[in-house]
N, C-alpha and C. Protein backbone atom coordinates (compact mmCIF):
# COMPACT_ATOMS: atom_id res chain seq x y z
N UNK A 1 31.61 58.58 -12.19
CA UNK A 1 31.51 57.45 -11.31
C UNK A 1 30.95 56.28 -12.12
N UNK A 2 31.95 55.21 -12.09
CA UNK A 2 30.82 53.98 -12.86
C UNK A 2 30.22 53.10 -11.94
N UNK A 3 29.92 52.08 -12.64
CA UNK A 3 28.61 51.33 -11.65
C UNK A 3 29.51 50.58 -10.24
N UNK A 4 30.57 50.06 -10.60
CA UNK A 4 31.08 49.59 -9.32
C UNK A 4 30.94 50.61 -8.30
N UNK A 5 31.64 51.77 -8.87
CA UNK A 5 31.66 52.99 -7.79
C UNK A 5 30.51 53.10 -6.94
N UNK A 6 29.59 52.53 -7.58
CA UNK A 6 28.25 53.37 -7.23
C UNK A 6 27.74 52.24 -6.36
N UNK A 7 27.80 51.06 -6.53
CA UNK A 7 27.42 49.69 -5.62
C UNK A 7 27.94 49.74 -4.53
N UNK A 8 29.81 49.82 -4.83
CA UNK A 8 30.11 49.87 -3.52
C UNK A 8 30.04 51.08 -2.35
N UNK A 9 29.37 52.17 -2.97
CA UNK A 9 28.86 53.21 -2.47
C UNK A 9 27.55 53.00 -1.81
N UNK A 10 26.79 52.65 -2.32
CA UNK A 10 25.23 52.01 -2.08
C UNK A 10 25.37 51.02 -0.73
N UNK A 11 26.81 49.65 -0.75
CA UNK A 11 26.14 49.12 0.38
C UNK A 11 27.48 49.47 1.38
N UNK A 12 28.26 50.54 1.15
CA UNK A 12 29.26 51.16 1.81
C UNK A 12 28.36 51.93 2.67
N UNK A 13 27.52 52.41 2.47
CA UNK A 13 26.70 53.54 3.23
C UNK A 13 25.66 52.58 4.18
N UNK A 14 25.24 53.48 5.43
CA UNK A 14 24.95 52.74 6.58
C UNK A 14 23.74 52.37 6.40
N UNK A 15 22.78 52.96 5.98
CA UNK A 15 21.35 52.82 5.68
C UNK A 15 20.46 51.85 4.75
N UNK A 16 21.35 51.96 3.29
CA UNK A 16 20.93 51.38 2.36
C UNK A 16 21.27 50.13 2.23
N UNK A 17 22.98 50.30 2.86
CA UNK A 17 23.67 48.44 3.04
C UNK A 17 23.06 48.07 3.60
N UNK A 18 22.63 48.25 4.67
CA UNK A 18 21.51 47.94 6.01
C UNK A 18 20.19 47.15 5.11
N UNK A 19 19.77 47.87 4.63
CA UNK A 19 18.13 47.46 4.04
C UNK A 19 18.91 46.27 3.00
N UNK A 20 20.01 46.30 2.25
CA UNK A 20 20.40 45.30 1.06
C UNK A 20 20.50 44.30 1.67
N UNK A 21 21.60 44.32 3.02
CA UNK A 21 21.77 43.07 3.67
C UNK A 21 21.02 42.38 4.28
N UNK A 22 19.83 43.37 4.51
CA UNK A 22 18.25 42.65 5.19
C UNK A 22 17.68 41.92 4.56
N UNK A 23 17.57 42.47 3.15
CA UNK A 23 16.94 41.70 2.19
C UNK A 23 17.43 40.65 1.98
N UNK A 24 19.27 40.38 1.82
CA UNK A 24 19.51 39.19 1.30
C UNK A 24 19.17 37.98 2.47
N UNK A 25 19.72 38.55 3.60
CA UNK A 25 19.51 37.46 4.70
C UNK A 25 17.83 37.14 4.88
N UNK A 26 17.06 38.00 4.74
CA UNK A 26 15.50 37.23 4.26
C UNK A 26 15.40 36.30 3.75
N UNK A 27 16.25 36.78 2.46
CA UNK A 27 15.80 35.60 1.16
C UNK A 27 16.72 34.44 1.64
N UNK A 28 17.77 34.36 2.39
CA UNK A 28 18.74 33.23 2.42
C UNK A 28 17.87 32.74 4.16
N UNK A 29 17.13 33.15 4.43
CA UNK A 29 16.06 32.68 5.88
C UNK A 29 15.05 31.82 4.93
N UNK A 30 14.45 32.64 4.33
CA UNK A 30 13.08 31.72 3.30
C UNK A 30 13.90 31.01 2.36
N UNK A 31 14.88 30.51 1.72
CA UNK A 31 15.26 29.46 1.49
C UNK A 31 15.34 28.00 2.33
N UNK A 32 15.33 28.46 3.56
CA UNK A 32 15.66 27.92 4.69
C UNK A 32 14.83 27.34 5.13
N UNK A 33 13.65 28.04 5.62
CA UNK A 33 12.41 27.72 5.94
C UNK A 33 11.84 26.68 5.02
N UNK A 34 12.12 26.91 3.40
CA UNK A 34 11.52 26.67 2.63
C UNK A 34 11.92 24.65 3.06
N UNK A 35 13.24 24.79 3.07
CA UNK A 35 13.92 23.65 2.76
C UNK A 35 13.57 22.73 3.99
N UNK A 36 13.29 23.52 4.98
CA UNK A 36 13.20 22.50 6.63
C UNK A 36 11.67 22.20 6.00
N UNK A 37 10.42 23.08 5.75
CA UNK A 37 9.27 22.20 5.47
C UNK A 37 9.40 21.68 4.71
N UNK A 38 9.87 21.53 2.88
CA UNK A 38 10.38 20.29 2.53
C UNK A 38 10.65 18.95 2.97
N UNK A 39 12.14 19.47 3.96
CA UNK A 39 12.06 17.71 4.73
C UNK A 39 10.69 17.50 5.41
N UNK A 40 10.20 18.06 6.18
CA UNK A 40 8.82 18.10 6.94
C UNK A 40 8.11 17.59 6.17
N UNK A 41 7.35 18.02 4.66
CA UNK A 41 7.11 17.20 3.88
C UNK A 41 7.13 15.66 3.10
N UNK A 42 8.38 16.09 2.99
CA UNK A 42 9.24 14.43 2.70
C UNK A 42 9.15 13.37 3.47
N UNK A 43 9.41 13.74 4.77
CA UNK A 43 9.20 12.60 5.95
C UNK A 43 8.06 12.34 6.40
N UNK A 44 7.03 13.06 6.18
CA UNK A 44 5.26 12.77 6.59
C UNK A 44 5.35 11.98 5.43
N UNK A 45 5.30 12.15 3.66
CA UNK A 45 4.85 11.40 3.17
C UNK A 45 5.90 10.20 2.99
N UNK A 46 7.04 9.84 3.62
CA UNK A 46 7.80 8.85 3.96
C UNK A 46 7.22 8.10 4.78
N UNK A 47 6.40 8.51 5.67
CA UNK A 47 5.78 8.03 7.20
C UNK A 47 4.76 7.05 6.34
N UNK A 48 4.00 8.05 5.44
CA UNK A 48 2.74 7.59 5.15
C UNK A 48 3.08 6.42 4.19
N UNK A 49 3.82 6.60 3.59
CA UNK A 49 3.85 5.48 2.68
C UNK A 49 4.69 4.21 2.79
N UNK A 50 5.67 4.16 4.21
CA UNK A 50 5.30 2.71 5.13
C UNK A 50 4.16 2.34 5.73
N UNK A 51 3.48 3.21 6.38
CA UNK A 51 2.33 2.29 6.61
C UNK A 51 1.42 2.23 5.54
N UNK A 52 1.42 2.64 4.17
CA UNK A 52 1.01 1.64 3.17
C UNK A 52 1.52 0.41 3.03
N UNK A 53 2.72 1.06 2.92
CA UNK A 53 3.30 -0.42 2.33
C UNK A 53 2.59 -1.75 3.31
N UNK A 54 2.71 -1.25 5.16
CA UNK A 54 2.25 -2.24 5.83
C UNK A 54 1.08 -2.81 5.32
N UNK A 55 0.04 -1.93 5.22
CA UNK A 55 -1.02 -2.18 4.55
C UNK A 55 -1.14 -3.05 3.37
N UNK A 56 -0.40 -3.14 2.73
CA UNK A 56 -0.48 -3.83 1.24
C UNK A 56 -0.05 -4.86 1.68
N UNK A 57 1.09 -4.87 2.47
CA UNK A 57 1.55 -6.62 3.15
C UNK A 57 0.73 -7.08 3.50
N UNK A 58 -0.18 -6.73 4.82
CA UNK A 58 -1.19 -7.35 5.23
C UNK A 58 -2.33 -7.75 4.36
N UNK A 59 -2.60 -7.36 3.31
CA UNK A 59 -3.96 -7.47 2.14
C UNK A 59 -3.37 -8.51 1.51
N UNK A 60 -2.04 -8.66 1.14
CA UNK A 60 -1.43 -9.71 0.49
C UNK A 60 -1.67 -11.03 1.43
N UNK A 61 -1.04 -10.86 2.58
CA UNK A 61 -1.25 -12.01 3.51
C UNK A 61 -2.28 -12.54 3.80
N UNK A 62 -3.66 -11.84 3.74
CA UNK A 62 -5.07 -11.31 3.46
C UNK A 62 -5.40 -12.48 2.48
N UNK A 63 -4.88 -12.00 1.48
CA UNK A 63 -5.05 -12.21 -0.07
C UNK A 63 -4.43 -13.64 -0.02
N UNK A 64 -3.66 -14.33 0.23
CA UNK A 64 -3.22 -15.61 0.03
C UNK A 64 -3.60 -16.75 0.77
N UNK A 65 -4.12 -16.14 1.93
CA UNK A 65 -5.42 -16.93 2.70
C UNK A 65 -6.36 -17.14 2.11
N UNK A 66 -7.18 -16.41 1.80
CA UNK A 66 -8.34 -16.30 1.65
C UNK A 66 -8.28 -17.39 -0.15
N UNK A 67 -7.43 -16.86 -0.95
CA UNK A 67 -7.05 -17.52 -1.89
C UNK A 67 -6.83 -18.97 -1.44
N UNK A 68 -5.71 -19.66 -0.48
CA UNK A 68 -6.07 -20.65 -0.28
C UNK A 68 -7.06 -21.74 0.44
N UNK A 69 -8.18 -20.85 1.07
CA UNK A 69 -9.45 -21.37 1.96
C UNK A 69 -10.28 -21.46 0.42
N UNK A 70 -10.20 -20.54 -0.63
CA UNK A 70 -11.29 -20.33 -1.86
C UNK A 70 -10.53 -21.89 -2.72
N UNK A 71 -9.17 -22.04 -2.65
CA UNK A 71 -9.27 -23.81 -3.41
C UNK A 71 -9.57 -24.64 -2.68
N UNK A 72 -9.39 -24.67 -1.00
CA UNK A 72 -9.83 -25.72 -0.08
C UNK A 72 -11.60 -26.19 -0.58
N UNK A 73 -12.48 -24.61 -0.81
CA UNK A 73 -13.86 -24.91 -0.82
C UNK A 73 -13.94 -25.26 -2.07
N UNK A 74 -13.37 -24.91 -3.15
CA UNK A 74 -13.07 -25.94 -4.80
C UNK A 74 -13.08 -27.28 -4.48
N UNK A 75 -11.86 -27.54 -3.80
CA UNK A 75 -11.67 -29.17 -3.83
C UNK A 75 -12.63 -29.53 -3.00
N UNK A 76 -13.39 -29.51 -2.13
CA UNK A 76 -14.22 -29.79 -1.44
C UNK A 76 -15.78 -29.80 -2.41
N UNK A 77 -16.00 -28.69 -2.79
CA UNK A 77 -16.78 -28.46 -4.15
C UNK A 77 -16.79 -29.82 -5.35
N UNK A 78 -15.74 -29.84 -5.62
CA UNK A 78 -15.61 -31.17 -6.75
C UNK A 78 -15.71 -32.76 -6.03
N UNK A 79 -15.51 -32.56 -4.99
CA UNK A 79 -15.50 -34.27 -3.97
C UNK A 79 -16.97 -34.12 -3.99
N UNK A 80 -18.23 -33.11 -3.47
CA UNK A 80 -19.30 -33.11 -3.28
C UNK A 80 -19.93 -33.56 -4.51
N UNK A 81 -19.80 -32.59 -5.76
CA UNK A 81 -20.29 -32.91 -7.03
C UNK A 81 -20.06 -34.50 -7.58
N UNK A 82 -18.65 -34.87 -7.75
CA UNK A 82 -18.05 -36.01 -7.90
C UNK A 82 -19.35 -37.23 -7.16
N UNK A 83 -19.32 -37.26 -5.66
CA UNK A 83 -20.21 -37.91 -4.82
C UNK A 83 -21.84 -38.15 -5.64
N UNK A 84 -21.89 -36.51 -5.40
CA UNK A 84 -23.57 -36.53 -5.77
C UNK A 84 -24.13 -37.25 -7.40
N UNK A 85 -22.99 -37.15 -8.36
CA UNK A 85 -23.28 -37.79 -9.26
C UNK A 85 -23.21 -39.10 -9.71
N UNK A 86 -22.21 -40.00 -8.22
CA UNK A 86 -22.35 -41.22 -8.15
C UNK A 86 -23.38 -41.78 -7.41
N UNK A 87 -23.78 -40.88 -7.05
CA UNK A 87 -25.73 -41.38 -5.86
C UNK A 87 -26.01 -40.97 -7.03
N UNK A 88 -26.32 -40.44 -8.27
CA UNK A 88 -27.60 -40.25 -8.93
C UNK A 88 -27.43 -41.70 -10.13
N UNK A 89 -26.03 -41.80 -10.13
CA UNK A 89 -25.69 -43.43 -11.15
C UNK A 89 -26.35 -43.98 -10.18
N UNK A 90 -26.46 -44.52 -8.91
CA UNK A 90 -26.64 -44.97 -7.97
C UNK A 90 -28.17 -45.49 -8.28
N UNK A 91 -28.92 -44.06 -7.87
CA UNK A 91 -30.07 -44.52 -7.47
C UNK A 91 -30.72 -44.97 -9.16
N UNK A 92 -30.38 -44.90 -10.26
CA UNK A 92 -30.83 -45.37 -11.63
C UNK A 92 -30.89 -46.95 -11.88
N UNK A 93 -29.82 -47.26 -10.74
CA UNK A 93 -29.88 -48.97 -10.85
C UNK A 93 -30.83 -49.64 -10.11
N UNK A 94 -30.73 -50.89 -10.01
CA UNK A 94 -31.41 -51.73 -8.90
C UNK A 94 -31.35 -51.60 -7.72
N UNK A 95 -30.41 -50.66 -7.19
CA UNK A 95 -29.95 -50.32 -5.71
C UNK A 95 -29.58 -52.11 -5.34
N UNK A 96 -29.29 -52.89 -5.78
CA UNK A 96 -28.97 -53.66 -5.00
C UNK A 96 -27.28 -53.89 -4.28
N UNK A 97 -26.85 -53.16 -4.51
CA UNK A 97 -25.38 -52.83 -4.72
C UNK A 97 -25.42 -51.57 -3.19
N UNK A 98 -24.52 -51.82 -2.46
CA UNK A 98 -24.60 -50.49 -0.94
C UNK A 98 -24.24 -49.04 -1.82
N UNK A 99 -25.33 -48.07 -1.57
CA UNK A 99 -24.81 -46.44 -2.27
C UNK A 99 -23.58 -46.09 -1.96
N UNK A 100 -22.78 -45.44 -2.37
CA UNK A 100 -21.58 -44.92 -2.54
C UNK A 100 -20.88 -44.12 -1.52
N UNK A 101 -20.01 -44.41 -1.15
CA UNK A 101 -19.47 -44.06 0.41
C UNK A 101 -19.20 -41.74 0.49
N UNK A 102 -19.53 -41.94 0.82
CA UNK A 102 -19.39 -40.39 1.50
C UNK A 102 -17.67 -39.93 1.47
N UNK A 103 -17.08 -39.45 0.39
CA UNK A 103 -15.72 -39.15 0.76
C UNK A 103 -15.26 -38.81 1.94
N UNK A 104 -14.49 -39.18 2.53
CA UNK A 104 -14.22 -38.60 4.25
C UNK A 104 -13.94 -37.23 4.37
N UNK A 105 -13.46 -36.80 3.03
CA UNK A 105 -12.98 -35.11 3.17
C UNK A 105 -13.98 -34.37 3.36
N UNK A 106 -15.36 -34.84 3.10
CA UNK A 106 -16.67 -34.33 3.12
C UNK A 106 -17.69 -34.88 4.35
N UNK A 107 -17.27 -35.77 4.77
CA UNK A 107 -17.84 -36.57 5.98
C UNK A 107 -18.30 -35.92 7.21
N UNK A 108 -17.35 -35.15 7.78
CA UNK A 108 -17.44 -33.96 8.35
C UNK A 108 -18.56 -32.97 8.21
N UNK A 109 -18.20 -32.21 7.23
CA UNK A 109 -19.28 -31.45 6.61
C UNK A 109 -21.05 -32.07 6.77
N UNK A 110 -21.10 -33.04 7.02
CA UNK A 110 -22.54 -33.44 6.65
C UNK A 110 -23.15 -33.35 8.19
């Protein structure tokens, strides 16, 4: 008898084909399984990493505010300095001359 003989003897017979074919359809079930939590996997961290992304939009949008309120208080910063160092020319003279007008961008502020 050679080996074919003997295979197709093995799952020709009721018992042992039985247990072979159990086994394979196991393994072709846990492939299965394997592959559905995969996607399960895939799509949680798909989930998760739009609402990063949302996240990073919003920090950006965040971020470009805040960036442009931080040059508003610059330019505002340099009108003050600018000012204060024409009151200090100012007060070195005779004062007879009116002190130096208050930039209006800063007018407010006071």
């Amino acid at each position: 008898m050679n080996s074919a003989e003997l295979i197709a003897l093995i799952v020709g017979s009721g018992g042992v084909g039985a247990v072979i074919s159990a086994a394979i359809n196991a393994l072709s079930n846990r492939r299965q399984v394997r592959a559905d939590e995969f996607k399960a996997i895939v799509e949680a961290l798909n989930k998760r990493i739009d609402d990063l992304q949302k996240e990073v939009d919003v920090l950006k949008r965040d971020l470009g505010e805040e960036r442009r309120a931080h040059e508003n208080t610059r330019y505002r910063f340099r009108l003050a300095l600018k000012h204060i160092r024409a009151m200090w020319d100012w007060l070195r003279t005779d004062r007879t001359t009116p002190p130096p007008e208050v930039p209006a961008e800063l007018a407010g502020e006071l």
